[in-house]
C-alpha atoms as a PDB file:
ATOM      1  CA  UNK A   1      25.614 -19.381  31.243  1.00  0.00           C
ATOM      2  CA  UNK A   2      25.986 -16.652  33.730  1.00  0.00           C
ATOM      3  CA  UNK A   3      27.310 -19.025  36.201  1.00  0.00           C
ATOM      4  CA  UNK A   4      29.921 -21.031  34.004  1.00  0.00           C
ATOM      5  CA  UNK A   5      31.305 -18.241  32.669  1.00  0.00           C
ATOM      6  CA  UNK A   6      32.233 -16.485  35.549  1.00  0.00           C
ATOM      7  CA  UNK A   7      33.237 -19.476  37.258  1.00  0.00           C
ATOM      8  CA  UNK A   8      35.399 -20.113  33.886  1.00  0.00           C
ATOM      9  CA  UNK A   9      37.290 -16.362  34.291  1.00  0.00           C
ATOM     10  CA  UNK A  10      38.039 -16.937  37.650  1.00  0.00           C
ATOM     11  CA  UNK A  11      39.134 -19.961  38.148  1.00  0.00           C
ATOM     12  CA  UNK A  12      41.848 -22.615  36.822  1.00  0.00           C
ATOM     13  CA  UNK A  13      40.866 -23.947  33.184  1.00  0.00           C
ATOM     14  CA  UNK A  14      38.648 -26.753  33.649  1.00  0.00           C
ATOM     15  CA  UNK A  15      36.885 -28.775  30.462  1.00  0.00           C
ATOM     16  CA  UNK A  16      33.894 -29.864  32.247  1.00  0.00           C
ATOM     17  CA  UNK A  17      32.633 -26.114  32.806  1.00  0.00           C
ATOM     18  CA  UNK A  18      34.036 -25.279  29.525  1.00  0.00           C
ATOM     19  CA  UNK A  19      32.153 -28.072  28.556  1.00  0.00           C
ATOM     20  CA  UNK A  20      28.955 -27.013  30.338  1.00  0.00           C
ATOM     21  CA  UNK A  21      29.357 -23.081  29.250  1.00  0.00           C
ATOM     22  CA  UNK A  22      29.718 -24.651  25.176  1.00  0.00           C
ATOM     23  CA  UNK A  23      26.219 -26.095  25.890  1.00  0.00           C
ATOM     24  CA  UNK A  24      24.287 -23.757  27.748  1.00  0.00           C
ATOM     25  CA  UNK A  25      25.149 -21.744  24.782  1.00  0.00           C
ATOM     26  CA  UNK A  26      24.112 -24.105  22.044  1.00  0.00           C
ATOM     27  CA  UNK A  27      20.768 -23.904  24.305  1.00  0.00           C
ATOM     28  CA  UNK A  28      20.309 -20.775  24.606  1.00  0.00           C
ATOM     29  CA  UNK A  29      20.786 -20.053  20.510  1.00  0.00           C
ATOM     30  CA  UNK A  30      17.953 -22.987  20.080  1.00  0.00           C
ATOM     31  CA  UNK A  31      15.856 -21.040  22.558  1.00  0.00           C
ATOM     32  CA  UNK A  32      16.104 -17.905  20.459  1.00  0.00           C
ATOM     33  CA  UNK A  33      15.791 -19.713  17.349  1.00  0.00           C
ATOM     34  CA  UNK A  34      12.200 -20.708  18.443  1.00  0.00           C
ATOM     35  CA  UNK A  35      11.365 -17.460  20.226  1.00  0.00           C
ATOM     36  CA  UNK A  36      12.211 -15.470  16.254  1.00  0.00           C
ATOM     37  CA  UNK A  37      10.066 -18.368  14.784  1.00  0.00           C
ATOM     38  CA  UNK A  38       6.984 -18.201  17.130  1.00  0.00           C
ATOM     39  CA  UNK A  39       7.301 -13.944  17.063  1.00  0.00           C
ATOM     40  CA  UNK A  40       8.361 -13.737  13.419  1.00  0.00           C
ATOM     41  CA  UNK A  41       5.253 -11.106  12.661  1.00  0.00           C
ATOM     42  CA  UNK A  42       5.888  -8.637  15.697  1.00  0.00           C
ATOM     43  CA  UNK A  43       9.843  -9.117  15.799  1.00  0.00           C
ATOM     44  CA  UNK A  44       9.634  -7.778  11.588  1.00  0.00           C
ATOM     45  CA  UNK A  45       7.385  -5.107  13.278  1.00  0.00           C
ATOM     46  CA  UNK A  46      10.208  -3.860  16.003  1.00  0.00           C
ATOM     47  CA  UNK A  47      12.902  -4.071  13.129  1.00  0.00           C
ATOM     48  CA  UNK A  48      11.476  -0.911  10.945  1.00  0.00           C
ATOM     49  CA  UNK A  49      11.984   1.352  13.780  1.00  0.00           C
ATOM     50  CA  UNK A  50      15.598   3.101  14.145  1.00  0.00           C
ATOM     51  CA  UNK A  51      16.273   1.477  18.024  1.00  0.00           C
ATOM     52  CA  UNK A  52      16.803  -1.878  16.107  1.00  0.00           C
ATOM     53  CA  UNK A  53      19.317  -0.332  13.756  1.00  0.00           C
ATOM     54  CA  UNK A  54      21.163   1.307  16.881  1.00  0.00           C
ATOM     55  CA  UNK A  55      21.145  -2.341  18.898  1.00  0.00           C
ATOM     56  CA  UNK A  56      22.105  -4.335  15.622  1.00  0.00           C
ATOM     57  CA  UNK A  57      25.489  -2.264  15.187  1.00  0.00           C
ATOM     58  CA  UNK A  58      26.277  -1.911  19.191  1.00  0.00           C
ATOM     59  CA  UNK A  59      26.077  -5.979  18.943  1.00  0.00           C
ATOM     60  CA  UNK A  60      28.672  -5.668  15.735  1.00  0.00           C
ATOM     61  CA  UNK A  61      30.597  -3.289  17.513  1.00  0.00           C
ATOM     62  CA  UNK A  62      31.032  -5.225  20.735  1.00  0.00           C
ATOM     63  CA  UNK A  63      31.456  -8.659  19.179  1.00  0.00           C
ATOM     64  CA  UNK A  64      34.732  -7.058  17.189  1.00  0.00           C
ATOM     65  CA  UNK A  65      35.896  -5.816  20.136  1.00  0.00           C
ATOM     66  CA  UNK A  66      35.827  -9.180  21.595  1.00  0.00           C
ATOM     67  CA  UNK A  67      37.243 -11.320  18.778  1.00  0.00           C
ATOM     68  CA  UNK A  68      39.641  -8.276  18.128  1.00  0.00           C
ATOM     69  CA  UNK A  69      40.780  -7.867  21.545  1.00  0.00           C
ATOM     70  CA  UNK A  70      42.447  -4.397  21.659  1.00  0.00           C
ATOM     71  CA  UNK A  71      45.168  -4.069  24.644  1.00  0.00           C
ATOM     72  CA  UNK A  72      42.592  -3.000  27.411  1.00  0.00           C
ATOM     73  CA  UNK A  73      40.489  -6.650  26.756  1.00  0.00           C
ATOM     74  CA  UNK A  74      43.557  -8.413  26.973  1.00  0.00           C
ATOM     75  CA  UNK A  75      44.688  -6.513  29.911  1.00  0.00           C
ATOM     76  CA  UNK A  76      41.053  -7.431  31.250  1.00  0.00           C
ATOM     77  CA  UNK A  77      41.648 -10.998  30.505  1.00  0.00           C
ATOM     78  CA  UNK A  78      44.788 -10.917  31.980  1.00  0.00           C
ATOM     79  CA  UNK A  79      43.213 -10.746  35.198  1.00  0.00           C
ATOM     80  CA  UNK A  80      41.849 -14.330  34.889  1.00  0.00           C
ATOM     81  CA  UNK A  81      42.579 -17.302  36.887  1.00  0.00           C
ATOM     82  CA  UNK A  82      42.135 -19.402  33.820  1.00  0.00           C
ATOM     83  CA  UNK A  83      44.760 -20.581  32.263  1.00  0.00           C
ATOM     84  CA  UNK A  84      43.343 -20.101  28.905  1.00  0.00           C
ATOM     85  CA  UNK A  85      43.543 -17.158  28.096  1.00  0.00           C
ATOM     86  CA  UNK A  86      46.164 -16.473  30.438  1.00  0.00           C
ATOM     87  CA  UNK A  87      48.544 -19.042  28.780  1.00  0.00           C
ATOM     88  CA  UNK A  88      49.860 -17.047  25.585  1.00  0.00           C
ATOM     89  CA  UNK A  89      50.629 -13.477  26.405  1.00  0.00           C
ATOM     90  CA  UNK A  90      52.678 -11.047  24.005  1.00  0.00           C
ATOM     91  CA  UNK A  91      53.342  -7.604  24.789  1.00  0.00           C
ATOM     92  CA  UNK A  92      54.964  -4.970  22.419  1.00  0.00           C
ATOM     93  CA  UNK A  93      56.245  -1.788  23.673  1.00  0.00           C
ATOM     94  CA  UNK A  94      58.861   0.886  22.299  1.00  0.00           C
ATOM     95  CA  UNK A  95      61.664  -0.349  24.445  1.00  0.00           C
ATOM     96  CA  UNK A  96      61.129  -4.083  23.381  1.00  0.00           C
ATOM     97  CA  UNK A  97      58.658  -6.900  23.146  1.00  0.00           C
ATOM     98  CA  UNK A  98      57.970  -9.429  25.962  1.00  0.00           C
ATOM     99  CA  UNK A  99      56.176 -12.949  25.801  1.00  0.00           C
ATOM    100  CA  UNK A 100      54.707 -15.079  28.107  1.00  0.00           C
ATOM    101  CA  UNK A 101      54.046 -19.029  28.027  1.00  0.00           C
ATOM    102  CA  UNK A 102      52.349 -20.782  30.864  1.00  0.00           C
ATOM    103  CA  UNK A 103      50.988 -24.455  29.561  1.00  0.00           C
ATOM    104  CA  UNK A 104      50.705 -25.121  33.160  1.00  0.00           C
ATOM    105  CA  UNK A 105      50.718 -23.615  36.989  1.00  0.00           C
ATOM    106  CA  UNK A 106      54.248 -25.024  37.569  1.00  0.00           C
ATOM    107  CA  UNK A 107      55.752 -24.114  34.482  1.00  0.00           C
ATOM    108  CA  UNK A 108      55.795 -20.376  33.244  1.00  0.00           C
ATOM    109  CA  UNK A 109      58.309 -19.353  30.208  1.00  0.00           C
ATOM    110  CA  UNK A 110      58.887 -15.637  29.735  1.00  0.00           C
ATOM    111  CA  UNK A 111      60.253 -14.026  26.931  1.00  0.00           C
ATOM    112  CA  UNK A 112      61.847 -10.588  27.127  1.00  0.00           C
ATOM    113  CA  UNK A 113      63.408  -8.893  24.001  1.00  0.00           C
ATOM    114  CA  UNK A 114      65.096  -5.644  24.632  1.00  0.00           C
ATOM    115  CA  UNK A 115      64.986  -3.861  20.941  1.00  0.00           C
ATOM    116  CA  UNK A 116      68.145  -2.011  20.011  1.00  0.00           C
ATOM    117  CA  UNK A 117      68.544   1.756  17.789  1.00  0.00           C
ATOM    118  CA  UNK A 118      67.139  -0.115  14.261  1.00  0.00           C
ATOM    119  CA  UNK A 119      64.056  -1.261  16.152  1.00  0.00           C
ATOM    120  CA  UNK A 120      61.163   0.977  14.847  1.00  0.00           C
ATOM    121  CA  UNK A 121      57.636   0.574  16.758  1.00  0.00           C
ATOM    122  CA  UNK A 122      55.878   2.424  14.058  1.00  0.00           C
ATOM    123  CA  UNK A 123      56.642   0.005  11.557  1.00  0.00           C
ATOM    124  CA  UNK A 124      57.043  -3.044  14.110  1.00  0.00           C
ATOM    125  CA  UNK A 125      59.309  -6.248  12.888  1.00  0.00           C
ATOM    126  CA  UNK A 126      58.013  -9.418  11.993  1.00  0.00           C
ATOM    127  CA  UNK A 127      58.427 -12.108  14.292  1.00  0.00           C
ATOM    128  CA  UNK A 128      58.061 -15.999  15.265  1.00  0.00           C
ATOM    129  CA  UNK A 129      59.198 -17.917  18.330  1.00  0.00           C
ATOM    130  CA  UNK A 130      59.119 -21.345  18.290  1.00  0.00           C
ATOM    131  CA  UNK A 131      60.169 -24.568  19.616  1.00  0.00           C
ATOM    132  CA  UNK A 132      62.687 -27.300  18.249  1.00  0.00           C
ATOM    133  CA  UNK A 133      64.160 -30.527  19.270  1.00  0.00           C
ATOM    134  CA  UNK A 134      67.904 -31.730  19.298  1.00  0.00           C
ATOM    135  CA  UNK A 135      67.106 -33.324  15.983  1.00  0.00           C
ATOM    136  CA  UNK A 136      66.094 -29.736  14.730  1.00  0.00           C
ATOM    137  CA  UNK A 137      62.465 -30.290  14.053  1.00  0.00           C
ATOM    138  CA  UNK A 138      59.804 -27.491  14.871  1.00  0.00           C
ATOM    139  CA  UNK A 139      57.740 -28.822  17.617  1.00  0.00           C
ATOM    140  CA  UNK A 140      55.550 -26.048  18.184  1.00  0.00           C
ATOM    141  CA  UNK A 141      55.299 -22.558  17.131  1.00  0.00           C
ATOM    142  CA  UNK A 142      54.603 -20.097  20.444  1.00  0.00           C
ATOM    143  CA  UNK A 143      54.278 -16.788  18.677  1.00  0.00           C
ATOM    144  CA  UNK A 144      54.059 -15.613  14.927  1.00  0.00           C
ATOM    145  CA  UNK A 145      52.914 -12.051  13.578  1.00  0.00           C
ATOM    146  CA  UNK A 146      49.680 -12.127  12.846  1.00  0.00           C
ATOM    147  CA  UNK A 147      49.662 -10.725   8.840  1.00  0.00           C
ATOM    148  CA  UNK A 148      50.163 -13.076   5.688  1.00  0.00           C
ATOM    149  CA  UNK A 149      53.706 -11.670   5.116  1.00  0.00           C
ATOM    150  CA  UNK A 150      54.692 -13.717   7.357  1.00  0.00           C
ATOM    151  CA  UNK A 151      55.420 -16.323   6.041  1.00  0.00           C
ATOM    152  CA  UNK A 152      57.484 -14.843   3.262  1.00  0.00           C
ATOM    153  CA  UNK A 153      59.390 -12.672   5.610  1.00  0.00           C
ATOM    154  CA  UNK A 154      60.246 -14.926   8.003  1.00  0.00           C
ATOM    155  CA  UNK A 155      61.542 -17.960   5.830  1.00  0.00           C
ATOM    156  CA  UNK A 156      63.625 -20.198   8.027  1.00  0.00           C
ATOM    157  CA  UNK A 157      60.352 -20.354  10.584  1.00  0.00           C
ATOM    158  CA  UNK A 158      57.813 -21.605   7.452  1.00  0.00           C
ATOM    159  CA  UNK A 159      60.739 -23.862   6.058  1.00  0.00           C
ATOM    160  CA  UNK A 160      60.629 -25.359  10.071  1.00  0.00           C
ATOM    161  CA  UNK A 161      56.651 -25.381   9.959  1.00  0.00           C
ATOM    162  CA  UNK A 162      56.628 -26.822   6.580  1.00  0.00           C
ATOM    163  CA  UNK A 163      58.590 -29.648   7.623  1.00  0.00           C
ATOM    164  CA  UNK A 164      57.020 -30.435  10.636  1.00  0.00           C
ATOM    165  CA  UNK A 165      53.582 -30.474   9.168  1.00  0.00           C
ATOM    166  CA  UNK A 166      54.982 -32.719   5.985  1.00  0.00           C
ATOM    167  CA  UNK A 167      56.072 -35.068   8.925  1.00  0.00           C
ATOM    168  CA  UNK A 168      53.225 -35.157  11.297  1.00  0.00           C
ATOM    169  CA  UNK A 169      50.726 -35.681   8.012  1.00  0.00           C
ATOM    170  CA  UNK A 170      52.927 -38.759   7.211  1.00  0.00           C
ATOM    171  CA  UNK A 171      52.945 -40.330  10.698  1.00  0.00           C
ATOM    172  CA  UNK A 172      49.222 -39.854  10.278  1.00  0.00           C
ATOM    173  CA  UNK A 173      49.300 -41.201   7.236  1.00  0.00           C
ATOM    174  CA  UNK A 174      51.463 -44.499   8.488  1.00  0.00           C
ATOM    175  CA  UNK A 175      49.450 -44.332  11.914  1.00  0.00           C
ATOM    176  CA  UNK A 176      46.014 -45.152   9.764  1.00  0.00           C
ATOM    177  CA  UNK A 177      48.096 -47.299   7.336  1.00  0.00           C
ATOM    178  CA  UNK A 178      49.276 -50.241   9.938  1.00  0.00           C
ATOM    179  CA  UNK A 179      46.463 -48.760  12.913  1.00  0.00           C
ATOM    180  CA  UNK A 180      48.670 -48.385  15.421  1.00  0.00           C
ATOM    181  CA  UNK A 181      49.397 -45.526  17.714  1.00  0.00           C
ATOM    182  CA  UNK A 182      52.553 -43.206  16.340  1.00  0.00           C
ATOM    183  CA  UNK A 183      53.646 -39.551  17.850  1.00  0.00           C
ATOM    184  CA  UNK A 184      56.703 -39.389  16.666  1.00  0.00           C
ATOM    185  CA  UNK A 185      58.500 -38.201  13.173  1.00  0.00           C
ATOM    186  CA  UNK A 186      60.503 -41.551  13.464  1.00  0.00           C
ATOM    187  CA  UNK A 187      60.137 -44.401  15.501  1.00  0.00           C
ATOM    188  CA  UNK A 188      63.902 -44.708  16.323  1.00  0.00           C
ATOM    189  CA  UNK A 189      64.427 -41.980  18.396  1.00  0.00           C
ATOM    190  CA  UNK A 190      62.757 -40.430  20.906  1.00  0.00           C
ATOM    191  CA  UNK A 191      63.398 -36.881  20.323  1.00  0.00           C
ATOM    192  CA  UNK A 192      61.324 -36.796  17.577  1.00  0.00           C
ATOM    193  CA  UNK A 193      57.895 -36.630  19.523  1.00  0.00           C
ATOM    194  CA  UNK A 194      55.254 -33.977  18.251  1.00  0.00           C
ATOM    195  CA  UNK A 195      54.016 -33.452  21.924  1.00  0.00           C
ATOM    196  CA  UNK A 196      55.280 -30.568  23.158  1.00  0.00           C
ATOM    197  CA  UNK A 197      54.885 -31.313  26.449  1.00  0.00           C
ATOM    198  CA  UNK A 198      57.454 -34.424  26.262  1.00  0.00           C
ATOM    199  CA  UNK A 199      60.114 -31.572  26.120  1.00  0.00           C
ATOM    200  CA  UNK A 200      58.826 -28.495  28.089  1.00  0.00           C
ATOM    201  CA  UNK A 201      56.227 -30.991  30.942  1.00  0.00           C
ATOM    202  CA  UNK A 202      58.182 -34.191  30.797  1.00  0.00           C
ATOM    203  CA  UNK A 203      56.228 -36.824  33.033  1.00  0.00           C
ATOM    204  CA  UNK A 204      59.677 -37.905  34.579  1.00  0.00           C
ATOM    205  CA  UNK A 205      63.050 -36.048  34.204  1.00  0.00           C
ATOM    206  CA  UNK A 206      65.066 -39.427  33.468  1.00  0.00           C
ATOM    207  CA  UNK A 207      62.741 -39.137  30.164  1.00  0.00           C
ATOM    208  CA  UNK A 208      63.242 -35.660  29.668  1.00  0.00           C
ATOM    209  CA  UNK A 209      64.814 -34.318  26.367  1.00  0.00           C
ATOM    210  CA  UNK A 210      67.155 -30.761  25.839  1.00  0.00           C
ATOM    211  CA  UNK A 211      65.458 -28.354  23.568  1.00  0.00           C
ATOM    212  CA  UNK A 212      65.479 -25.147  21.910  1.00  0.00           C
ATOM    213  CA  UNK A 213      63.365 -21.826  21.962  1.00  0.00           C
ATOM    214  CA  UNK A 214      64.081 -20.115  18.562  1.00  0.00           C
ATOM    215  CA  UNK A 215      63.768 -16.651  17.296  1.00  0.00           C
ATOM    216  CA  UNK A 216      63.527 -14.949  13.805  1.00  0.00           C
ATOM    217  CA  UNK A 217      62.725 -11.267  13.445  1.00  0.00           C
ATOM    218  CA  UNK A 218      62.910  -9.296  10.560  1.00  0.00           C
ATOM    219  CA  UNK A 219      62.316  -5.424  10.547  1.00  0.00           C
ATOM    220  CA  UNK A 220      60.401  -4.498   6.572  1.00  0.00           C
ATOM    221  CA  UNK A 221      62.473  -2.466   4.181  1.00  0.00           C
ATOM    222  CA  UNK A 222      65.600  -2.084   6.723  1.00  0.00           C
ATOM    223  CA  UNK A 223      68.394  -1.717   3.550  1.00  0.00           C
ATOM    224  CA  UNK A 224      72.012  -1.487   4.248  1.00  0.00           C
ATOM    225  CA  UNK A 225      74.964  -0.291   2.072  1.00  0.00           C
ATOM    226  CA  UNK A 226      74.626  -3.565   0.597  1.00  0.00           C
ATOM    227  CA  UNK A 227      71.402  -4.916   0.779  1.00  0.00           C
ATOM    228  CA  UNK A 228      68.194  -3.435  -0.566  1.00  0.00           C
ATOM    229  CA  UNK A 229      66.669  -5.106   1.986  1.00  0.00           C
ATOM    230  CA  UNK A 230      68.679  -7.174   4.941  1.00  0.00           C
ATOM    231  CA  UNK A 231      67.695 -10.928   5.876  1.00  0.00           C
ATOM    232  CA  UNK A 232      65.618 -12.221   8.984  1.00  0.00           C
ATOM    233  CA  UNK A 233      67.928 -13.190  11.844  1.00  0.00           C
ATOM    234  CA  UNK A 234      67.650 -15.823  14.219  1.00  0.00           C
ATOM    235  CA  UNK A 235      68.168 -16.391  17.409  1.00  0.00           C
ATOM    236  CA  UNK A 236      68.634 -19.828  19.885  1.00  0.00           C
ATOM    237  CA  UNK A 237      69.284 -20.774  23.294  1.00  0.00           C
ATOM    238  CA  UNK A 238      69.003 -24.603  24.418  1.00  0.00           C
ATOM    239  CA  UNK A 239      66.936 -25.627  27.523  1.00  0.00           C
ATOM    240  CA  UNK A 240      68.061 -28.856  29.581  1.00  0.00           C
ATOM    241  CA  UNK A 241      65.489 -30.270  32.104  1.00  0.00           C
ATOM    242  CA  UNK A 242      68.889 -32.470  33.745  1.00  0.00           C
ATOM    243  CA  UNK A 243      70.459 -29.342  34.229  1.00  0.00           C
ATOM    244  CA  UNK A 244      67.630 -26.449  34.368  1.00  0.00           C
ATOM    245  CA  UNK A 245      68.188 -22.829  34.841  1.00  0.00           C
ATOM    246  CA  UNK A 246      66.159 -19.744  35.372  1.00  0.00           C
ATOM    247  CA  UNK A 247      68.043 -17.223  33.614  1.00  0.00           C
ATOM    248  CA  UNK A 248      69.341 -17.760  30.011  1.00  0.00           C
ATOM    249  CA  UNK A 249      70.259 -15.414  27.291  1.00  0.00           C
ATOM    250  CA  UNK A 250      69.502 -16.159  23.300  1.00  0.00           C
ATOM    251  CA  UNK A 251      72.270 -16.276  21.194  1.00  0.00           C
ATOM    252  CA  UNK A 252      72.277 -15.085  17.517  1.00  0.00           C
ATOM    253  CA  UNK A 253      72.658 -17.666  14.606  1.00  0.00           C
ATOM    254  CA  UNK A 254      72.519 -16.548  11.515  1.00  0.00           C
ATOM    255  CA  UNK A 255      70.447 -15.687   8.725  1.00  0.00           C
ATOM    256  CA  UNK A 256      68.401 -18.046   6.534  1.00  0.00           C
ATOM    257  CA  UNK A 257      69.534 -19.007   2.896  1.00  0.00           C
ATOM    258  CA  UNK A 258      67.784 -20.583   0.324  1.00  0.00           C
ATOM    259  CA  UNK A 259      69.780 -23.511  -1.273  1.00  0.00           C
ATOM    260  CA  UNK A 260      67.530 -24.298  -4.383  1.00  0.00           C
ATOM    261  CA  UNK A 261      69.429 -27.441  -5.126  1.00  0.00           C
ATOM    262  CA  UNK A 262      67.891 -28.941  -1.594  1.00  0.00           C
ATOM    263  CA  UNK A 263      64.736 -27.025  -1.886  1.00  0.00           C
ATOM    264  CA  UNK A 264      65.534 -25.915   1.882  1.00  0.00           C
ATOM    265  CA  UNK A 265      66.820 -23.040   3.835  1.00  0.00           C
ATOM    266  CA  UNK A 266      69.699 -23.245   6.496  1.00  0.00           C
ATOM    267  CA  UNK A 267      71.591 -20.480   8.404  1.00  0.00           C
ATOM    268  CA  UNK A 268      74.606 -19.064   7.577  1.00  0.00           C
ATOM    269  CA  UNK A 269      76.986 -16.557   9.665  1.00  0.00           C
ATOM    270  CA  UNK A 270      76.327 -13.310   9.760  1.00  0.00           C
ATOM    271  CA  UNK A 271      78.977 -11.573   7.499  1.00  0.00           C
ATOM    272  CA  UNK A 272      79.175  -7.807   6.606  1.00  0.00           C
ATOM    273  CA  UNK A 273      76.486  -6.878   4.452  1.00  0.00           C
ATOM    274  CA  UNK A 274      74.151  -7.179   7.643  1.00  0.00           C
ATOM    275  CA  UNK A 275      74.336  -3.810   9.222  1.00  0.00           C
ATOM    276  CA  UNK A 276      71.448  -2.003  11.148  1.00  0.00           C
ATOM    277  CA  UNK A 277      69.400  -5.574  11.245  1.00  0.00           C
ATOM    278  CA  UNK A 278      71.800  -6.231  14.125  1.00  0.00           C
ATOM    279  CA  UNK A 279      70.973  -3.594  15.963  1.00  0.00           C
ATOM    280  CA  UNK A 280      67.275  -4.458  16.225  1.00  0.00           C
ATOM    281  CA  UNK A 281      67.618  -6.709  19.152  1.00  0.00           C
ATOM    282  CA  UNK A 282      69.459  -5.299  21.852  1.00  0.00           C
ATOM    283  CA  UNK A 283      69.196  -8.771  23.954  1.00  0.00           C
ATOM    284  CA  UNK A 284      66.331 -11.555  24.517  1.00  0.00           C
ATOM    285  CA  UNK A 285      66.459 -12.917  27.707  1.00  0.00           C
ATOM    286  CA  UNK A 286      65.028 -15.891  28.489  1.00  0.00           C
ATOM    287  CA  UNK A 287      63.211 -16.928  32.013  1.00  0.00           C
ATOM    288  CA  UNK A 288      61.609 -20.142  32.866  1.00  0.00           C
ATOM    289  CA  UNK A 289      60.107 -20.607  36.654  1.00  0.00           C
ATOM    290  CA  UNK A 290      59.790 -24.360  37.379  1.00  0.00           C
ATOM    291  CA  UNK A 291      57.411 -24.995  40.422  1.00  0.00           C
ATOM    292  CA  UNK A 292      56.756 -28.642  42.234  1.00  0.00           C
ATOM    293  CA  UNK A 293      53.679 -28.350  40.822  1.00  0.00           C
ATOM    294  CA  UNK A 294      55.412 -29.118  37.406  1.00  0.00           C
ATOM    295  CA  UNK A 295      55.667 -32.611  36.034  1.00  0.00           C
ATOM    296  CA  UNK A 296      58.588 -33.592  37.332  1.00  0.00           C
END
């Protein structure tokens, strides 16, 4: 176990010692199964005293700090040469909020938001960034706050997840129905894969389809002369493998409306009862790095 996992943080992801560290410790928890069995009567003698106490919560303590992950264990894990948990990185600071994507060593997406006057750290936005095909369906979400208002305050992102996992249930569905293989929403088109790699890791660039990284944030209880409380906004810029570029900036959309007659949400322009919730973003800047070590 020793070995695996250090050769796991310090090298490039690989699933055979992943593989090998999983089992080792499925081992190692049947080995202390039968050591508690076959030293049930001393082990029950050890637990009255107060050292047992002290070592059961240091084992709580340190195994929240591990699933928890407060900024110094990410920074830590940071550090790693594997790609796991190096792949999905999201940094908030007072001056703005950076994320980083890196699916693969050739391909490395960063996202940098520079927060504007309305942004307020203390009581930090919600937020979602997400991917989305040409035929606007959500292909995979990136980043999401991690609370259960989520949802509710960032509307246009569930109505996208919503949809996508309606679809991707129903290709199952069909898949198992007629047993043949299916990955996309519709059969028709190919832009409506649920791979995210056939947009972002395309096998050949001839194949390759234009896509979008999307945005919504939405700062709690940010009223304006008109609003008791002002709608998410949302933000786009397109990515196009025939034509790729390092540098691009995301461009605001519009705010989600409910249209109960649909049962859906779409954007409208931004008119003048939005007020401070502009000023939240200053400007999100979007970086990609393609290396030849990328698909294509």
């Amino acid at each position: 176990m020793a070995v695996t996992g250090i050769y796991a943080f310090s090298q490039p992801f690989s699933i055979e010692i992943i593989g090998l560290h999983s089992l080792s410790g499925f081992l190692f928890i049947a080995i202390v199964g039968g050591h508690i069995l076959n030293n049930i009567v001393p082990l029950k003698k050890y637990f009255k005293h107060t050292a047992a106490l002290g070592v059961s919560l240091l084992v709580a303590l340190t195994t929240a700090l591990f699933y928890y992950q407060p900024p110094p264990i990410k920074a830590f894990l940071g550090l790693s040469g594997n790609l796991g948990p190096a792949q999905d990185m999201f940094k908030m600071k007072d001056t703005g909020l950076t994320y980083q994507y890196s699916p693969d060593p050739g391909y490395k997406l960063l996202l940098d938001v520079r927060t504007g006057p309305s942004y307020d750290p203390r009581n930090p936005p919600h937020l979602a960034i997400w991917l989305e095909n040409q035929s606007l369906y959500h292909i995979k979400t990136l980043f999401s706050s991690d609370d259960n208002d989520s949802r509710e305050e960032l509307p246009f992102w569930a109505f996208k997840v919503k949809g996508w996992e309606e679809a991707k249930k129903n290709a199952e569905e069909k898949k198992m129905a007629i047993g043949e293989s299916i990955d996309a929403i519709s059969a028709a088109t190919a832009n409506g894969s649920f791979d995210p790699s056939d947009y972002i890791l395309p096998k050949e660039q001839n194949s390759s389809m234009p896509y979008r990284v999307m945005l919504e944030i939405n700062q709690p209880n940010d009223l304006s002369s008109k609003l008791d409380d002002q709608p998410s906004l949302v933000y786009e810029v397109e990515v196009d493998n025939f034509n790729p570029r390092t540098f691009q900036l995301l461009e605001l959309v519009g705010y989600p409306i409910f249209d109960p007659k649909k049962d859906e949400w779409y954007l409208s322009y931004v008119d003048q009862s939005i007020e401070s919730a502009l000023e939240i973003v200053d400007s999100t800047l979007l970086q990609i790095e393609r290396s030849p070590d990328s698909s294509f």
